[in-house]
N, C-alpha and C. Protein backbone atom coordinates (compact mmCIF):
# COMPACT_ATOMS: atom_id res chain seq x y z
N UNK A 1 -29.93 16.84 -0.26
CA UNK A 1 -28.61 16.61 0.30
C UNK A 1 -27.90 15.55 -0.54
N UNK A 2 -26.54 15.77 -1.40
CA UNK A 2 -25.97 14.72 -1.32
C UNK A 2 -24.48 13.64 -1.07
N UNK A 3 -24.78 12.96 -1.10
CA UNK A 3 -23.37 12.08 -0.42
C UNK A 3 -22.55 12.11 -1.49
N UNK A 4 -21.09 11.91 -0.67
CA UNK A 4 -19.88 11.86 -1.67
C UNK A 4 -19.51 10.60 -1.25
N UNK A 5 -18.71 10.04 -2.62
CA UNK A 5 -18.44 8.56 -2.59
C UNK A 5 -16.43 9.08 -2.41
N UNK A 6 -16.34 8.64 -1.34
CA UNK A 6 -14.14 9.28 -1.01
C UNK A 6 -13.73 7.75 -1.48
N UNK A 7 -14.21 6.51 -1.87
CA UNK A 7 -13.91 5.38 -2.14
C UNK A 7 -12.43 5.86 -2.94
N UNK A 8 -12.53 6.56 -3.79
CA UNK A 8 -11.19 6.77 -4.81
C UNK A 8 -10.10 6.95 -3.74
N UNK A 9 -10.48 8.13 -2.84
CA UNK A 9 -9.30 8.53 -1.96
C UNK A 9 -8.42 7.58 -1.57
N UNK A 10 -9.44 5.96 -0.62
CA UNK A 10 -8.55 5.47 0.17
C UNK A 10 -7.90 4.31 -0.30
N UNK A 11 -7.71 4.86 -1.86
CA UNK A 11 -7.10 3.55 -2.69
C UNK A 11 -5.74 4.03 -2.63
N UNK A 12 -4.66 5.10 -2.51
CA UNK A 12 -3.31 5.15 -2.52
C UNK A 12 -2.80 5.13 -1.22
N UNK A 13 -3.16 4.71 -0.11
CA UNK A 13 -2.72 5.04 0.99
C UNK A 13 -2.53 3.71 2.20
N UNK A 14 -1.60 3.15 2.54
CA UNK A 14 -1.89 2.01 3.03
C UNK A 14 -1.12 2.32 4.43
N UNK A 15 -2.23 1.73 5.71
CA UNK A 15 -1.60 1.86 7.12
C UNK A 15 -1.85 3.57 7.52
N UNK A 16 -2.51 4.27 6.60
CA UNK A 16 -2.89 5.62 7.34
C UNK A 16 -4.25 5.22 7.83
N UNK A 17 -4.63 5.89 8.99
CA UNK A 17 -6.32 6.28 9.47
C UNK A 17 -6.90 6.48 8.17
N UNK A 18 -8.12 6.77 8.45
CA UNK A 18 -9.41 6.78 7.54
C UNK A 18 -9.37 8.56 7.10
N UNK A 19 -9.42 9.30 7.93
CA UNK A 19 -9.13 10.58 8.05
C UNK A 19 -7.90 11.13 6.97
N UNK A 20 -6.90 10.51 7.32
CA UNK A 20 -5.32 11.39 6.50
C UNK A 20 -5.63 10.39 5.25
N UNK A 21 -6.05 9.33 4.46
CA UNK A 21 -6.63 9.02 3.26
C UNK A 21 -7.34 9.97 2.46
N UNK A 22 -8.07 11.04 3.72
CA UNK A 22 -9.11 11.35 2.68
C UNK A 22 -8.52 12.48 2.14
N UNK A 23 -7.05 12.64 1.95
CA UNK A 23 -6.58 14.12 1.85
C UNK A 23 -5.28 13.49 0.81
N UNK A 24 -5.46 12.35 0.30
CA UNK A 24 -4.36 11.65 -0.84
C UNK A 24 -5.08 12.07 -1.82
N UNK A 25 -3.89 12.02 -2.90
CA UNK A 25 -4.72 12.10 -4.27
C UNK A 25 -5.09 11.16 -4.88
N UNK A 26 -5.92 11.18 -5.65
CA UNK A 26 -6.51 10.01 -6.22
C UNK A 26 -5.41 9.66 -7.47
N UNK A 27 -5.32 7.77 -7.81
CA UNK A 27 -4.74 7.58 -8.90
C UNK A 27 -4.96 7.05 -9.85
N UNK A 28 -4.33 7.14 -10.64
CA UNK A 28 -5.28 6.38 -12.29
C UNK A 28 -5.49 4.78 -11.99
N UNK A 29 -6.69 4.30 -12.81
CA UNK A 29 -7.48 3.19 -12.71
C UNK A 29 -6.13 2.39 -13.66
N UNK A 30 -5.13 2.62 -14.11
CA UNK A 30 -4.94 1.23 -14.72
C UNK A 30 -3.33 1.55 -14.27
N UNK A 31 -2.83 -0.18 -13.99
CA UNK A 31 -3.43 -1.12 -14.00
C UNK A 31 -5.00 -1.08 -13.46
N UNK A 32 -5.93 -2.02 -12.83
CA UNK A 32 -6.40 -2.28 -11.84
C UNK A 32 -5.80 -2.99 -10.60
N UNK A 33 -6.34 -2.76 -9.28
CA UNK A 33 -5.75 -3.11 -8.42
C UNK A 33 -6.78 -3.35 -7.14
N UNK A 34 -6.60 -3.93 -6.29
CA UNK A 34 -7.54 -4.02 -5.18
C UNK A 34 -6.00 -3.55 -3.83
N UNK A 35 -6.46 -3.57 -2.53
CA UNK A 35 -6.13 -3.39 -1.41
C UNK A 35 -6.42 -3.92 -0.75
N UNK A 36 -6.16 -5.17 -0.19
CA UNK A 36 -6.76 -5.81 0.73
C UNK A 36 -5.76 -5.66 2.40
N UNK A 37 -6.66 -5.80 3.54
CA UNK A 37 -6.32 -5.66 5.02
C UNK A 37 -6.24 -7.34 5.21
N UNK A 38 -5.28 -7.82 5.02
CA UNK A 38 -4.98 -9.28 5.55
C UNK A 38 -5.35 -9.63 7.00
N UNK A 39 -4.81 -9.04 7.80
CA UNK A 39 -4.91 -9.12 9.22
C UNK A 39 -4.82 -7.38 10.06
N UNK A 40 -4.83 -7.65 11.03
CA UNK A 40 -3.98 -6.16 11.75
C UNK A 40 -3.52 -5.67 11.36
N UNK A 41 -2.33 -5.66 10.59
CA UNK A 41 -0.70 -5.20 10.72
C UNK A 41 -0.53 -5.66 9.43
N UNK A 42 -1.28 -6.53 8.51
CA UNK A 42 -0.56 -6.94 6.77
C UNK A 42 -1.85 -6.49 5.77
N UNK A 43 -1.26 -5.96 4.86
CA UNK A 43 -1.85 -5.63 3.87
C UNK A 43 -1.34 -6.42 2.69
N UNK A 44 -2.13 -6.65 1.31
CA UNK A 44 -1.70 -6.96 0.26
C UNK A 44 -2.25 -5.90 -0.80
N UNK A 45 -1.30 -5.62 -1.55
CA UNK A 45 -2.23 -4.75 -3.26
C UNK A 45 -2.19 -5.92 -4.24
N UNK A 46 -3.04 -6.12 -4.84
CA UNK A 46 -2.79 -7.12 -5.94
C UNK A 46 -3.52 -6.20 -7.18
N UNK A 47 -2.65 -6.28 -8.19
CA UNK A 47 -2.64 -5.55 -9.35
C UNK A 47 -2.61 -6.96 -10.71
N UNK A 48 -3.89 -6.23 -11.38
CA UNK A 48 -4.13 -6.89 -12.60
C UNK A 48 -3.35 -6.70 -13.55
N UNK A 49 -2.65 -7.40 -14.28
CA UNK A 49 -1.45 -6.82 -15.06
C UNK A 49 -0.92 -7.85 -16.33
N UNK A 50 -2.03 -8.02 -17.09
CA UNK A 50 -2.39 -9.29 -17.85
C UNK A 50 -1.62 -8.36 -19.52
N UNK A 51 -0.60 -9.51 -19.71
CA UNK A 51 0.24 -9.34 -21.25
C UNK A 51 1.92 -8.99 -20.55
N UNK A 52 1.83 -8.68 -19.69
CA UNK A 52 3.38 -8.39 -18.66
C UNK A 52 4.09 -9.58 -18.70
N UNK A 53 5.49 -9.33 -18.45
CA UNK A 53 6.05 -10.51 -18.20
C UNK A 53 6.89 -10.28 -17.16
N UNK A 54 7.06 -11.25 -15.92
CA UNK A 54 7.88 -10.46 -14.76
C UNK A 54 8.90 -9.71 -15.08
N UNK A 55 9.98 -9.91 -15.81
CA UNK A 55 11.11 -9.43 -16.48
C UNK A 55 10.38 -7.64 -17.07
N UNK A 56 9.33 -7.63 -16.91
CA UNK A 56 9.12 -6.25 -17.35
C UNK A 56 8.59 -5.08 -16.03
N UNK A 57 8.72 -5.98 -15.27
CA UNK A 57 8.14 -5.05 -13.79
C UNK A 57 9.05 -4.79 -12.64
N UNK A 58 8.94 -3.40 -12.36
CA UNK A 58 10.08 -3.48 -11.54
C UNK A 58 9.09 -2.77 -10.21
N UNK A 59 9.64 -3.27 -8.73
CA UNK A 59 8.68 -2.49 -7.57
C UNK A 59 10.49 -2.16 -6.37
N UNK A 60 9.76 -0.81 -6.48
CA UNK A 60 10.79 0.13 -5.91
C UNK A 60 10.34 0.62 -4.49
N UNK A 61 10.94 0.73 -3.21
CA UNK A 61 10.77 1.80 -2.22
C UNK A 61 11.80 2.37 -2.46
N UNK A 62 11.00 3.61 -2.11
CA UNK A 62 11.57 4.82 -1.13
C UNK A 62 10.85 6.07 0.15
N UNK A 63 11.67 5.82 1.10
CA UNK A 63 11.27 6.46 2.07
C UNK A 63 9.58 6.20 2.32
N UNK A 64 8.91 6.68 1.95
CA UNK A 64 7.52 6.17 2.56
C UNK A 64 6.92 6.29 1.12
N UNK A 65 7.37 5.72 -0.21
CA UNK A 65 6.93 5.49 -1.15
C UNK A 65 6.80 4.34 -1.58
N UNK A 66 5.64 3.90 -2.49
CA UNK A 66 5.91 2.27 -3.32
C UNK A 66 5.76 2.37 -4.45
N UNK A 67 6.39 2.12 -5.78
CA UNK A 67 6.54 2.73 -7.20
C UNK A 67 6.58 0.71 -7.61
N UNK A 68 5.35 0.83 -8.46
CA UNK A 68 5.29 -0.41 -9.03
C UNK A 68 5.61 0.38 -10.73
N UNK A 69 6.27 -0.31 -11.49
CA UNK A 69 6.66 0.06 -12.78
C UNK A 69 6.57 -0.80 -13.80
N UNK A 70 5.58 -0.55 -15.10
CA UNK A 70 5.58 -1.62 -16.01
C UNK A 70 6.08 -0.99 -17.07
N UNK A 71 7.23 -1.81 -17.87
CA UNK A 71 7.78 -1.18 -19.70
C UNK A 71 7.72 -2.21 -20.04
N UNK A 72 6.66 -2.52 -21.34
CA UNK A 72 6.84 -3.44 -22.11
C UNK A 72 8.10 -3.44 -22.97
N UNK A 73 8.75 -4.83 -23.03
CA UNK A 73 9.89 -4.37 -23.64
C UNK A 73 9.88 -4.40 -25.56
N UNK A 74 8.76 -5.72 -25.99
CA UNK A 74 8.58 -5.57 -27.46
C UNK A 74 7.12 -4.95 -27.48
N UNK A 75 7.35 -4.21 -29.12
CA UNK A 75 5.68 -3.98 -29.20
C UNK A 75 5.35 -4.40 -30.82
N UNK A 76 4.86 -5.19 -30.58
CA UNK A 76 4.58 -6.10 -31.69
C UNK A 76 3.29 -5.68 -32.88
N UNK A 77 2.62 -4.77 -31.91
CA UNK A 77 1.04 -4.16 -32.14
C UNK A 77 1.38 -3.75 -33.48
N UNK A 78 2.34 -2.99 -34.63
CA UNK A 78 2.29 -2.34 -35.65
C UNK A 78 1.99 -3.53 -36.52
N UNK A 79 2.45 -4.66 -36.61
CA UNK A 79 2.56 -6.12 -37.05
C UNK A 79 0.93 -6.69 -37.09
N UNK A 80 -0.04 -6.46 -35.58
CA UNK A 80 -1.26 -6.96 -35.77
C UNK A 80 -2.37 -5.91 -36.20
N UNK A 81 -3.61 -6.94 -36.35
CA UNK A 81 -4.87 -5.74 -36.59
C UNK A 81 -5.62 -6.32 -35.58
N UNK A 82 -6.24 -5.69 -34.67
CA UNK A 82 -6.95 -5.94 -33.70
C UNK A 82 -8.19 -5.80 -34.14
N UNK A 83 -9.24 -6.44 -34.24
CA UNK A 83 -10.92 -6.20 -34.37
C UNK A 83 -11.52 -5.34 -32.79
N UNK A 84 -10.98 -5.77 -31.83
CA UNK A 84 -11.46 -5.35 -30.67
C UNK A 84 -10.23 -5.12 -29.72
N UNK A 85 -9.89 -4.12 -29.34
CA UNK A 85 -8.61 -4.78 -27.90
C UNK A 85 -9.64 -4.07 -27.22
N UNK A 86 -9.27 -5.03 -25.85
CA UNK A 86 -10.00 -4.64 -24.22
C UNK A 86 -9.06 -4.90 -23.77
N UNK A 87 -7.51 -6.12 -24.04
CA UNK A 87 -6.29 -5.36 -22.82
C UNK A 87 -5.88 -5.04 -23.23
N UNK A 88 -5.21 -3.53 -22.33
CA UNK A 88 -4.61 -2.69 -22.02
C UNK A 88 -3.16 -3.41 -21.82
N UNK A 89 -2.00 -2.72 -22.48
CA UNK A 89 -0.78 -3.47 -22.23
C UNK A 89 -0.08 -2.18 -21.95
N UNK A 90 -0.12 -1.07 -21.97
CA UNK A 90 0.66 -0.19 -21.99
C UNK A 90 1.64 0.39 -20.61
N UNK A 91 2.46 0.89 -21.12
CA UNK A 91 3.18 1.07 -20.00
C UNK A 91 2.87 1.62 -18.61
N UNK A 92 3.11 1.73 -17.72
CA UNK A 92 2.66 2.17 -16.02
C UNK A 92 3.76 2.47 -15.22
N UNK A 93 3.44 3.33 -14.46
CA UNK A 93 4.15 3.76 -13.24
C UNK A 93 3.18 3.87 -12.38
N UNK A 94 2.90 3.53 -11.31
CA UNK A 94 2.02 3.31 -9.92
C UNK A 94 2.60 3.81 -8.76
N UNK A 95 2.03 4.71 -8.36
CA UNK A 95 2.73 4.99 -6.69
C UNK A 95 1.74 4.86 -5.82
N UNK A 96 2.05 4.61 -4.55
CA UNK A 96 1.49 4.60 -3.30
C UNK A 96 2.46 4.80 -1.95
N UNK A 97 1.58 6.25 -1.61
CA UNK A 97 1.76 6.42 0.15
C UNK A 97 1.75 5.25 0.98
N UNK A 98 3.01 5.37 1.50
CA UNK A 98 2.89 4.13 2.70
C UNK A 98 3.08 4.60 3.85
N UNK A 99 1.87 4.19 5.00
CA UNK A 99 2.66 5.44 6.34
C UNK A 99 3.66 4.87 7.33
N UNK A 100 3.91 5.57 7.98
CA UNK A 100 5.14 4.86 8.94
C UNK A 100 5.29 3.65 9.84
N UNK A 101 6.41 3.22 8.75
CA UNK A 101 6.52 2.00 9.84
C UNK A 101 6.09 0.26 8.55
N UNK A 102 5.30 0.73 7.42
CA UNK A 102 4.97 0.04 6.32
C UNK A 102 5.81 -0.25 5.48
N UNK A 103 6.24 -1.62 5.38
CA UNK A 103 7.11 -1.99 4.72
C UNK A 103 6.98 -2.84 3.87
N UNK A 104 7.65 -3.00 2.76
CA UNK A 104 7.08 -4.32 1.80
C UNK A 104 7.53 -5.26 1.95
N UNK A 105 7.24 -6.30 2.13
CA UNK A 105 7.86 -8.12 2.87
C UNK A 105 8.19 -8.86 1.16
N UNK A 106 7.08 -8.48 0.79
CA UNK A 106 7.28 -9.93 -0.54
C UNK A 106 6.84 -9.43 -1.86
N UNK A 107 6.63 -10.10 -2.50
CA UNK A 107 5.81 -9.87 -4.15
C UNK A 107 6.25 -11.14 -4.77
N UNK A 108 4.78 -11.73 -5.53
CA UNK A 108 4.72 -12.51 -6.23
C UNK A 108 3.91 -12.22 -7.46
N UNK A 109 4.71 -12.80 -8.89
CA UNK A 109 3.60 -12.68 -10.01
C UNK A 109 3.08 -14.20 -10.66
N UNK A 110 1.84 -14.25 -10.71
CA UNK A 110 1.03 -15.51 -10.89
C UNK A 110 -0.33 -15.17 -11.48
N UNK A 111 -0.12 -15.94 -12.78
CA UNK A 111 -1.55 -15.46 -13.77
C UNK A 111 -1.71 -13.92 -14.39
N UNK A 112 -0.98 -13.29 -14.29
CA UNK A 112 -0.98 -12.30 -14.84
C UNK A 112 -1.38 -11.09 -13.39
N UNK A 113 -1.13 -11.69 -12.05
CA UNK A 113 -1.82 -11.07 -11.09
C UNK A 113 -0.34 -10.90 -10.15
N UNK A 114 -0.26 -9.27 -9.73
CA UNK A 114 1.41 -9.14 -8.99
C UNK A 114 0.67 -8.76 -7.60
N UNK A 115 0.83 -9.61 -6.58
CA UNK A 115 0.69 -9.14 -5.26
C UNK A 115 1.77 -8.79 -4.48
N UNK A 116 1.54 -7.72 -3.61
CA UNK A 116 2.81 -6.99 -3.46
C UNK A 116 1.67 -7.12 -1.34
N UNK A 117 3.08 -7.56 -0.64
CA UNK A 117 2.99 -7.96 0.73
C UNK A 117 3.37 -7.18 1.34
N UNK A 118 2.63 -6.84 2.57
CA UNK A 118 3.04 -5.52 3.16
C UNK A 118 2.98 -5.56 4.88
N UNK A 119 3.48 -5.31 5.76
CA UNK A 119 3.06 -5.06 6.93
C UNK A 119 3.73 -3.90 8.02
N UNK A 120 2.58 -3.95 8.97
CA UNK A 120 3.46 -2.38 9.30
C UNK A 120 3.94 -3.13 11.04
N UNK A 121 5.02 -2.26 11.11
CA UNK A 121 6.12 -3.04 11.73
C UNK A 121 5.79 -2.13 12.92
N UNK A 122 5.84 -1.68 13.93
CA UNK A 122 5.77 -0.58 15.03
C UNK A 122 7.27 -0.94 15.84
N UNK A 123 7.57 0.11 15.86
CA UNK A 123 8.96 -0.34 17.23
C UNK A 123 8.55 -0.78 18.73
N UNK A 124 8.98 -1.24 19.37
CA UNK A 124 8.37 -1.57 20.92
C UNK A 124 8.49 -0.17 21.52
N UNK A 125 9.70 0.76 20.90
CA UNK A 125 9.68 2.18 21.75
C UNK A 125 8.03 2.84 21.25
N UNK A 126 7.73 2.66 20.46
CA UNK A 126 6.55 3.73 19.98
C UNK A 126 5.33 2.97 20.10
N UNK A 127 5.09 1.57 20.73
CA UNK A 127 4.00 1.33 20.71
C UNK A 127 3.72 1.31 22.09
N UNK A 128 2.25 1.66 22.17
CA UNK A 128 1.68 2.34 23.77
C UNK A 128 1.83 1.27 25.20
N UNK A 129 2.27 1.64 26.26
CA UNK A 129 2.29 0.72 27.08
C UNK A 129 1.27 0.83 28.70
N UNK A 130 1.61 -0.13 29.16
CA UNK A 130 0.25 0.20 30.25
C UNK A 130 0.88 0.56 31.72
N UNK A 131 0.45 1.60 32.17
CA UNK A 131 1.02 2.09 33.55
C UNK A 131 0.33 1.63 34.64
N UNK A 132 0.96 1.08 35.74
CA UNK A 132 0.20 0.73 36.99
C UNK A 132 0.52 1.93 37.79
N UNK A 133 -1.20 1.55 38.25
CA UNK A 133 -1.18 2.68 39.26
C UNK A 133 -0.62 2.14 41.02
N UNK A 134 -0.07 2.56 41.57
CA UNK A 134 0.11 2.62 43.20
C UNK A 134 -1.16 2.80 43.67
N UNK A 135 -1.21 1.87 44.59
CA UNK A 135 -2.37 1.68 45.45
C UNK A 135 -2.07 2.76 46.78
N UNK A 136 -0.65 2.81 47.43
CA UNK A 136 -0.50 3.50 48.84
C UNK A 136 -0.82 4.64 48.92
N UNK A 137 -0.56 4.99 50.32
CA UNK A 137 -0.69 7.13 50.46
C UNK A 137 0.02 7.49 50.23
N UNK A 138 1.55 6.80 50.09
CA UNK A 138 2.69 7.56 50.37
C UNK A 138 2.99 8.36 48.55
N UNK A 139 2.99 9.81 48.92
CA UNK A 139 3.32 10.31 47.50
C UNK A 139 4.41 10.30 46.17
N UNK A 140 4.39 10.21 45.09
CA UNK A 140 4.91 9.81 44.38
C UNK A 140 6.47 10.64 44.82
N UNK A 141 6.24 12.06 45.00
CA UNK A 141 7.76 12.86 45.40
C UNK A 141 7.90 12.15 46.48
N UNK A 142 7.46 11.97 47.82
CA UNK A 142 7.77 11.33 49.00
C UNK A 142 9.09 10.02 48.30
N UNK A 143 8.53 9.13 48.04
CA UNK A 143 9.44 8.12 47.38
C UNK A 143 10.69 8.51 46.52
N UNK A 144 10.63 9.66 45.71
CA UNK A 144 11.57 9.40 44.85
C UNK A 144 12.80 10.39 45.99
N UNK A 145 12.49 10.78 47.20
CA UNK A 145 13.40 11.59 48.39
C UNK A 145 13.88 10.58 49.08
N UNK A 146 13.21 9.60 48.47
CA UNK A 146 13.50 7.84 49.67
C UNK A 146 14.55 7.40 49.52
């Protein structure tokens, strides 16, 4: 028998169940990025994004989308000889499913690291409330004839 690792799945999807994650598509590894569950209701993505300069990143909603965007604006690379590169500077477009009600609060870039702030907002109409029950005999139609 063996197990499947859905770890990839529930990396584009923030504020859905565990279930509707597992039916996102998976997205490319670079940048890198983590997902973290702050509390209840806040999430953060923090994306590795080392040689960027804020002036080169732009983070967009729409509708239940989040589009993080990197264009380097010089490329200097024809000029050097690299013995080794391990960073990656190249350009990016990033999306992520956000489900309803997920909104982005903030973003900060520090050290080469862009955290992008998130929390999901519920309306008081759509979040569940608690019904008391009547203790008497008298029936619920009885009363509303009252």
């Amino acid at each position: 028998m063996s197990t499947f690792d859905f770890a990839p799945l529930y990396r584009s999807a923030i504020g859905f169940d565990r279930l509707a994650r597992l039916f996102d598509e998976t997205q490319p590894s670079y940048p890198p990025y983590n997902i973290e569950l702050v509390s209840e209701d806040k999430y953060r993505i923090t994306m590795a994004i080392a040689g960027f300069d804020q002036s080169e990143l732009d983070i967009e909603t729409e509708r239940d989308t989040l589009k993080i965007i990197g264009r380097k604006k010089q490329r200097d690379d024809a000029r050097r000889t690299f013995l080794h590169r391990g960073i990656a500077t190249r350009d990016f477009e990033h999306r992520f499913q956000l489900a309803n009600h997920v909104k982005v609060v903030g973003a900060r870039f520090d050290n080469g690291l862009l955290d992008i702030e998130l929390v999901r907002e519920i309306p008081e109409a759509l979040k569940p409330r608690k019904i008391s029950i009547d203790g008497g005999n008298v029936s619920f139609l009885d009363r509303q004839a009252a």
